[in-house]
C-alpha atoms as a PDB file:
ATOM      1  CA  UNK A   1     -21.529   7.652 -34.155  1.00  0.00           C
ATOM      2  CA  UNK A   2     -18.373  10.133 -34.219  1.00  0.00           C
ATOM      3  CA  UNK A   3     -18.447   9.941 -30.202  1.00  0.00           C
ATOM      4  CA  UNK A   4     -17.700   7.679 -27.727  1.00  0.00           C
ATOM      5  CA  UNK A   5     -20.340   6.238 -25.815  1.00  0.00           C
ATOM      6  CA  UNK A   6     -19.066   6.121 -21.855  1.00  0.00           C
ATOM      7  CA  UNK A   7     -20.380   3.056 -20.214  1.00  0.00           C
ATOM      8  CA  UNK A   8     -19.562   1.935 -16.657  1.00  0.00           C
ATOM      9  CA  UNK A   9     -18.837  -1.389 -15.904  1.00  0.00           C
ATOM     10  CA  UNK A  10     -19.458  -2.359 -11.843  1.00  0.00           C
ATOM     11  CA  UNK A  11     -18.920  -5.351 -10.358  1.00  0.00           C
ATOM     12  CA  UNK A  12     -21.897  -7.295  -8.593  1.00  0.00           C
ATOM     13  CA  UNK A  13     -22.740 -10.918  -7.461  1.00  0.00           C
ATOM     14  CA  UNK A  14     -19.911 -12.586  -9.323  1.00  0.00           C
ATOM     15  CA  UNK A  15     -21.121 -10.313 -13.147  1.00  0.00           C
ATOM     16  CA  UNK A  16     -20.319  -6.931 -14.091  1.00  0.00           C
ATOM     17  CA  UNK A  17     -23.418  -4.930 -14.426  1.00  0.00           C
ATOM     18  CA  UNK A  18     -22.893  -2.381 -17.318  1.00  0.00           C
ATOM     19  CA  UNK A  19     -24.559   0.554 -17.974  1.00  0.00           C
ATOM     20  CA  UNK A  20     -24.588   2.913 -20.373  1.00  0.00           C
ATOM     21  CA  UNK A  21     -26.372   6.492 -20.895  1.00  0.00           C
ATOM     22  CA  UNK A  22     -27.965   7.136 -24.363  1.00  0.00           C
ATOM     23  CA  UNK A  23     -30.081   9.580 -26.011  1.00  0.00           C
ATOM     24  CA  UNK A  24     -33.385   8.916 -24.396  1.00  0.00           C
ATOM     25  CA  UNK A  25     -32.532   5.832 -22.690  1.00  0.00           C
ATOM     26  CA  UNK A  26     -30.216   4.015 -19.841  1.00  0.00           C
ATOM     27  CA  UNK A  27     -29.096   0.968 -21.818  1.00  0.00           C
ATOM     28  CA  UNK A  28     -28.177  -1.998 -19.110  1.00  0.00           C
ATOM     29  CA  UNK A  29     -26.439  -5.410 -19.848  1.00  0.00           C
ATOM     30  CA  UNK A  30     -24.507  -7.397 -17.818  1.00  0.00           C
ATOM     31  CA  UNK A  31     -21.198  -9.799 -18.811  1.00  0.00           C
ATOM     32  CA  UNK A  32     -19.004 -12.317 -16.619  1.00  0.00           C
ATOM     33  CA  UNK A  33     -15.955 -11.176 -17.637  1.00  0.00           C
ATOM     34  CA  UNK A  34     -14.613  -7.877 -18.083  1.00  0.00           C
ATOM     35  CA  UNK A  35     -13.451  -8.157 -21.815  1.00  0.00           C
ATOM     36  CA  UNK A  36     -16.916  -8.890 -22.967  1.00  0.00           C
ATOM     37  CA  UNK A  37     -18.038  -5.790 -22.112  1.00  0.00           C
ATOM     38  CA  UNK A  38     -17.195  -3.600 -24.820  1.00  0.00           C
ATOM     39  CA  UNK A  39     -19.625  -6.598 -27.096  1.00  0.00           C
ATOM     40  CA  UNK A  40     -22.444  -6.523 -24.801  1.00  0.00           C
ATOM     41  CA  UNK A  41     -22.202  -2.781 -24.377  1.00  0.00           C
ATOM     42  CA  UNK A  42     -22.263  -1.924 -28.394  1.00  0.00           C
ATOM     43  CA  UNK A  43     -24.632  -4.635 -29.229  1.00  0.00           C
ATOM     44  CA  UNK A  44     -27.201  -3.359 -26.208  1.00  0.00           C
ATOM     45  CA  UNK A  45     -26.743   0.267 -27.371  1.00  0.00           C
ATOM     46  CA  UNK A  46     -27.329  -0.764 -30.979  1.00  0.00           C
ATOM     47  CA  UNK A  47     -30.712  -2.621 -30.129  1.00  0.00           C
ATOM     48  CA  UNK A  48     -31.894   0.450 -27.980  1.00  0.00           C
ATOM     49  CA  UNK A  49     -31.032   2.973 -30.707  1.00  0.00           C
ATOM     50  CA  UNK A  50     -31.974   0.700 -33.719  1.00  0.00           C
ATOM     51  CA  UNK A  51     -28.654   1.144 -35.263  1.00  0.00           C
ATOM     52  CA  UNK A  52     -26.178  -1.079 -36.260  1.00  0.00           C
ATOM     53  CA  UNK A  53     -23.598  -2.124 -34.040  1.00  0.00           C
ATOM     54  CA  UNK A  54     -20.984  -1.130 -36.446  1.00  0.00           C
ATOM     55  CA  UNK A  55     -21.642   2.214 -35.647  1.00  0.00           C
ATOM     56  CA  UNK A  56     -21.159   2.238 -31.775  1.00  0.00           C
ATOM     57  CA  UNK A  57     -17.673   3.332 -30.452  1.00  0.00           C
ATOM     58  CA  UNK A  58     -18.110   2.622 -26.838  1.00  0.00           C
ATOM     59  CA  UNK A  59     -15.130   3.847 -24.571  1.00  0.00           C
ATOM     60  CA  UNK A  60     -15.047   1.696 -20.716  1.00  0.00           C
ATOM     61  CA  UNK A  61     -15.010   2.790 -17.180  1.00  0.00           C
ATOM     62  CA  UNK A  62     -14.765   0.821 -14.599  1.00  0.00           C
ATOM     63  CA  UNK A  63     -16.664   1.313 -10.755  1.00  0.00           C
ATOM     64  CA  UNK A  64     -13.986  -0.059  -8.333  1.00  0.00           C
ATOM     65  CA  UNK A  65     -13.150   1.190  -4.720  1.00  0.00           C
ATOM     66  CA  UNK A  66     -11.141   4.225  -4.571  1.00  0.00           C
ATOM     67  CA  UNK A  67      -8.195   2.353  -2.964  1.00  0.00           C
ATOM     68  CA  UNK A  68      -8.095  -0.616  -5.144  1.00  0.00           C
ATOM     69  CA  UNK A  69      -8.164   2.280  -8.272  1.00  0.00           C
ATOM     70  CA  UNK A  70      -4.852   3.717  -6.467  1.00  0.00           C
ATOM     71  CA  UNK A  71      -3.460   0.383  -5.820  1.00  0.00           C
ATOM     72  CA  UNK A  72      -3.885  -0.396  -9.684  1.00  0.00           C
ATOM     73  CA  UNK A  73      -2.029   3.111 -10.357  1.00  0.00           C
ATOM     74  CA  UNK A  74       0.608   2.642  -8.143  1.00  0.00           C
ATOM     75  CA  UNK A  75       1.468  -0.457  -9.872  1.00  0.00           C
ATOM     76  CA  UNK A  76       1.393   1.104 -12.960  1.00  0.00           C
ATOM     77  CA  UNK A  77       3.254   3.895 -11.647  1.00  0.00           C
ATOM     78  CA  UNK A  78       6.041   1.544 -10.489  1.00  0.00           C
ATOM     79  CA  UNK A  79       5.945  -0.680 -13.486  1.00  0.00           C
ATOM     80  CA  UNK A  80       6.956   2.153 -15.738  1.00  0.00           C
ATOM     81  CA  UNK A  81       9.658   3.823 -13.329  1.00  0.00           C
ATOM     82  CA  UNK A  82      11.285   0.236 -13.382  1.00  0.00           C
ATOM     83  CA  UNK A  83      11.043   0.146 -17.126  1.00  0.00           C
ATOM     84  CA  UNK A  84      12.304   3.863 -17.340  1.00  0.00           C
ATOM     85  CA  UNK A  85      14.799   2.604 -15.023  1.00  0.00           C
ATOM     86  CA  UNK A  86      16.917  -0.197 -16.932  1.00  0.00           C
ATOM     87  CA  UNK A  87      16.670   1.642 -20.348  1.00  0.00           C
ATOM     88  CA  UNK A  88      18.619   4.534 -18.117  1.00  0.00           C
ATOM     89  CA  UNK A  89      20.851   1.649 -16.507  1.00  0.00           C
ATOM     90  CA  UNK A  90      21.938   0.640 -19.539  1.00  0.00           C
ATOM     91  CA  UNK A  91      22.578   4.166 -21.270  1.00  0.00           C
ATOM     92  CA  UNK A  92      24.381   4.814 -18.190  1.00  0.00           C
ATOM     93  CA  UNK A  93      26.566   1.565 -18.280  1.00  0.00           C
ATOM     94  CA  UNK A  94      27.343   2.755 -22.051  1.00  0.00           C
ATOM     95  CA  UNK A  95      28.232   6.236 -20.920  1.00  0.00           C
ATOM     96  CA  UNK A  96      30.539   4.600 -18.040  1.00  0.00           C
ATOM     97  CA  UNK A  97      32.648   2.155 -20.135  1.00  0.00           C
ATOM     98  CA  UNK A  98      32.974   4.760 -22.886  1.00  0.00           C
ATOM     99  CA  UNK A  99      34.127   7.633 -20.128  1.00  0.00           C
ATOM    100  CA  UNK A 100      36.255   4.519 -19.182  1.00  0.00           C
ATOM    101  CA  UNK A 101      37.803   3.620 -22.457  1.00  0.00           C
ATOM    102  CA  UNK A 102      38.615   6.999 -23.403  1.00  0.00           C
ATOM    103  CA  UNK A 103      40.942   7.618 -20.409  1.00  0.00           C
ATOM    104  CA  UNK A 104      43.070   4.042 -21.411  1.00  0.00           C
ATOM    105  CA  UNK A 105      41.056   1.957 -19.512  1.00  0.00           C
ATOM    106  CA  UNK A 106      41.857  -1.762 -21.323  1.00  0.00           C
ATOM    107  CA  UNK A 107      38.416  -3.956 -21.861  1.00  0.00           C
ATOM    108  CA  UNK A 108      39.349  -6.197 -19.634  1.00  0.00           C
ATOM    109  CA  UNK A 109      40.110  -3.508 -16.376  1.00  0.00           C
ATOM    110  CA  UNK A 110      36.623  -2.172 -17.033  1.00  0.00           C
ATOM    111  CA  UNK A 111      34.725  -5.121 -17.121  1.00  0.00           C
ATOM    112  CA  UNK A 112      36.503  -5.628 -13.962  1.00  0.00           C
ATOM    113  CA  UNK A 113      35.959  -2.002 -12.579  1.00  0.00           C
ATOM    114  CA  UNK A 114      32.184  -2.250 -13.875  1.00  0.00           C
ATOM    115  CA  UNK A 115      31.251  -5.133 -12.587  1.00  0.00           C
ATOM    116  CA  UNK A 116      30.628  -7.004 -16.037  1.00  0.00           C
ATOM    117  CA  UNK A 117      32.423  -9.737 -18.311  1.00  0.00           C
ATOM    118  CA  UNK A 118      34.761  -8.317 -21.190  1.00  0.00           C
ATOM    119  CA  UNK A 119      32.732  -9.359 -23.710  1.00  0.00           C
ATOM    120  CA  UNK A 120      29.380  -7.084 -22.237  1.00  0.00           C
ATOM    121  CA  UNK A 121      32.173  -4.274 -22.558  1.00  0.00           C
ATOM    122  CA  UNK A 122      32.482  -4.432 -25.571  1.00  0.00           C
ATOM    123  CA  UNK A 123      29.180  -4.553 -26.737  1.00  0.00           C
ATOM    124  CA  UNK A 124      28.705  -1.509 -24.458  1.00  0.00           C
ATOM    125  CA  UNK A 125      31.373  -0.096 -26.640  1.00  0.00           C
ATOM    126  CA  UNK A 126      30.484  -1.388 -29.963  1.00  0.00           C
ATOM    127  CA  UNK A 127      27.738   1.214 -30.642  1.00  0.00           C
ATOM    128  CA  UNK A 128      24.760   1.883 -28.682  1.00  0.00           C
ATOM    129  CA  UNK A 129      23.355   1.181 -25.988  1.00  0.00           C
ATOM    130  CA  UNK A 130      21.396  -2.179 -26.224  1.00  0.00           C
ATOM    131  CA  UNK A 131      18.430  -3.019 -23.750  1.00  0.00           C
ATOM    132  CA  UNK A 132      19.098  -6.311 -21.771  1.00  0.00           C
ATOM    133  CA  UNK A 133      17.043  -9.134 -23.537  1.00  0.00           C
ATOM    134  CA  UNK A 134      16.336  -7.312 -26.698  1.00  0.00           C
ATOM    135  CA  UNK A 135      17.906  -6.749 -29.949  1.00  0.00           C
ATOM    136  CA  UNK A 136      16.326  -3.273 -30.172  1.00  0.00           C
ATOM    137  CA  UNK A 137      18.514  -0.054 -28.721  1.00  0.00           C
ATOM    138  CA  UNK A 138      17.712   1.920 -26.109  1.00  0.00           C
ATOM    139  CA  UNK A 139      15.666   4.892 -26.437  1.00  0.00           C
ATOM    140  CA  UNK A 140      17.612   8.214 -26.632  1.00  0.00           C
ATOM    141  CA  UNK A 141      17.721  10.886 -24.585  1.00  0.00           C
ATOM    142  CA  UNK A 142      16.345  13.909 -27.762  1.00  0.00           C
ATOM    143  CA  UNK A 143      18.406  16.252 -26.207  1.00  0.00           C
ATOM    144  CA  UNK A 144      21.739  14.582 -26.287  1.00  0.00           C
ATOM    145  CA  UNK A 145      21.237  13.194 -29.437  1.00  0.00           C
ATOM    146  CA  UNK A 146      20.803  16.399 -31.016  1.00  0.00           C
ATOM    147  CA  UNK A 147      24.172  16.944 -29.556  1.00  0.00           C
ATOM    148  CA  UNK A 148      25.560  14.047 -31.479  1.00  0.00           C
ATOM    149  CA  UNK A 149      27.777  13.618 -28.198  1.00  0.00           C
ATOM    150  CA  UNK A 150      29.055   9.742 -28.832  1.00  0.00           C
ATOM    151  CA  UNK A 151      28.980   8.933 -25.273  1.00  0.00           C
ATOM    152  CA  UNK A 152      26.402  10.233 -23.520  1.00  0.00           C
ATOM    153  CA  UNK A 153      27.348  12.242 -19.870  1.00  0.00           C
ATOM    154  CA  UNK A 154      26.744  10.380 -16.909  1.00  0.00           C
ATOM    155  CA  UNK A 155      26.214  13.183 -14.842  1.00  0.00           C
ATOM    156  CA  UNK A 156      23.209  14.183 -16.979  1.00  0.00           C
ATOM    157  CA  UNK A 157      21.729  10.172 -16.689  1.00  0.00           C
ATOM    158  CA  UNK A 158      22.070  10.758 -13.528  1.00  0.00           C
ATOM    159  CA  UNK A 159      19.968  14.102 -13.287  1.00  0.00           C
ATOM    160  CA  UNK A 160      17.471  11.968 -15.989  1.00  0.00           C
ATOM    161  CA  UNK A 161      17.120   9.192 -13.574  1.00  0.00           C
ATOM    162  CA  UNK A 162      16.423  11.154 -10.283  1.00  0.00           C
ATOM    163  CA  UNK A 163      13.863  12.984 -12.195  1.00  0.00           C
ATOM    164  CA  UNK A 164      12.187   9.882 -12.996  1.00  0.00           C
ATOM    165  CA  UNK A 165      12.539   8.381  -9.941  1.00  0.00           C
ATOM    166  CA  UNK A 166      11.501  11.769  -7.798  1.00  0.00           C
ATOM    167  CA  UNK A 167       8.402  12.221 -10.035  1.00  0.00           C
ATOM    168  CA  UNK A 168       6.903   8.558  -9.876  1.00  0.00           C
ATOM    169  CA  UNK A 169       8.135   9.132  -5.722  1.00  0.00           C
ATOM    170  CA  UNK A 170       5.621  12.093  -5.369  1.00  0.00           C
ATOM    171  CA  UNK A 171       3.001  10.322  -7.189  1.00  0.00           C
ATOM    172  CA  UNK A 172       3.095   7.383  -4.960  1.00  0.00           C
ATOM    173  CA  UNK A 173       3.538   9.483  -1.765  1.00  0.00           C
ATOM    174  CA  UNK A 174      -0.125  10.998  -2.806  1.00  0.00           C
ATOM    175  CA  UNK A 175      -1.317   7.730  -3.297  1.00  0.00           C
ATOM    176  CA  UNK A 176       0.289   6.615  -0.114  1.00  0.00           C
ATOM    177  CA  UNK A 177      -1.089   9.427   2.117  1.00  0.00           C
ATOM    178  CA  UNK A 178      -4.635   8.864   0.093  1.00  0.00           C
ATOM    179  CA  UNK A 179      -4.403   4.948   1.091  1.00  0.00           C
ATOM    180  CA  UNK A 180      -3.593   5.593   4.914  1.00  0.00           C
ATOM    181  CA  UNK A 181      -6.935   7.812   5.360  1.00  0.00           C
END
């Protein structure tokens, strides 16, 4: 089949009761744990359509309360502000010891100043920025690094972070106000 097949999964009695809408039918199957339900769902729909199971692209909704469904969002919401978050903390710690080092601050007066050893100074200055607990670099903001600026501007982190942070703000506000009803 070239289109998904919705199915919903709700929970009842301790199971999740699955159903799914077909040509001519409403396909039903039931699973204890929510990642056997794409399985049961496919291999239900294949039996009721007499095609193989191979076929059947099944996409997953789930039936949960309204708040619990914003809850779940809102944690999402604030997981990937506080990821968003340290990759801009660290560009932004890059962009301070370089503004640093270019007016004659030594290595050793900014890892003082900053807040950090000498030796995280200098990897701050050694090239780019590098994400705390990974080898990989920081993402980069596409419009500064068209610029080829070699230190990125603080001010403009600082613009990039309240947008981030004023954007995930209103979207928990709604979810918030929703919540309180």
């Amino acid at each position: 089949m070239s289109e998904s097949i919705l199915v919903t999964a709700t929970r009842q009695d301790g199971w999740w009761a699955v159903r799914a809408d077909v040509p001519q039918a409403v396909v039903w199957t039931q699973t204890k744990r929510l990642d056997q339900v794409e399985d049961m769902s496919r291999e239900a729909i294949a039996l009721a359509l007499d095609v193989p199971e191979s076929t059947i692209d099944v996409e997953v909704e789930f039936d949960i309360p309204a708040d619990l469904l914003d809850l779940v969002e809102a944690a999402q919401t604030m997981s990937v502000v506080a990821t968003r978050s340290q990759v801009l903390s660290t560009r932004m710690n890059h962009a301070v010891a370089g503004a640093l080092r270019t007016r004659g601050f030594s290595v050793r007066d900014i890892g003082m100043i900053m807040g950090v050893s000498a030796q995280r100074v200098s990897q701050l200055l050694a090239g780019g920025p590098q994400v705390r607990g990974s080898s990989k670099s920081a993402p980069v903001n596409t419009a500064s690094a068209s610029r080829k600026v070699s230190v990125e501007s603080p001010v403009d982190l600082m613009g990039e972070f309240t947008e981030a942070v004023t954007t995930a703000a209103r979207a928990l506000t709604k979810r918030t106000r929703r919540l309180r009803r």
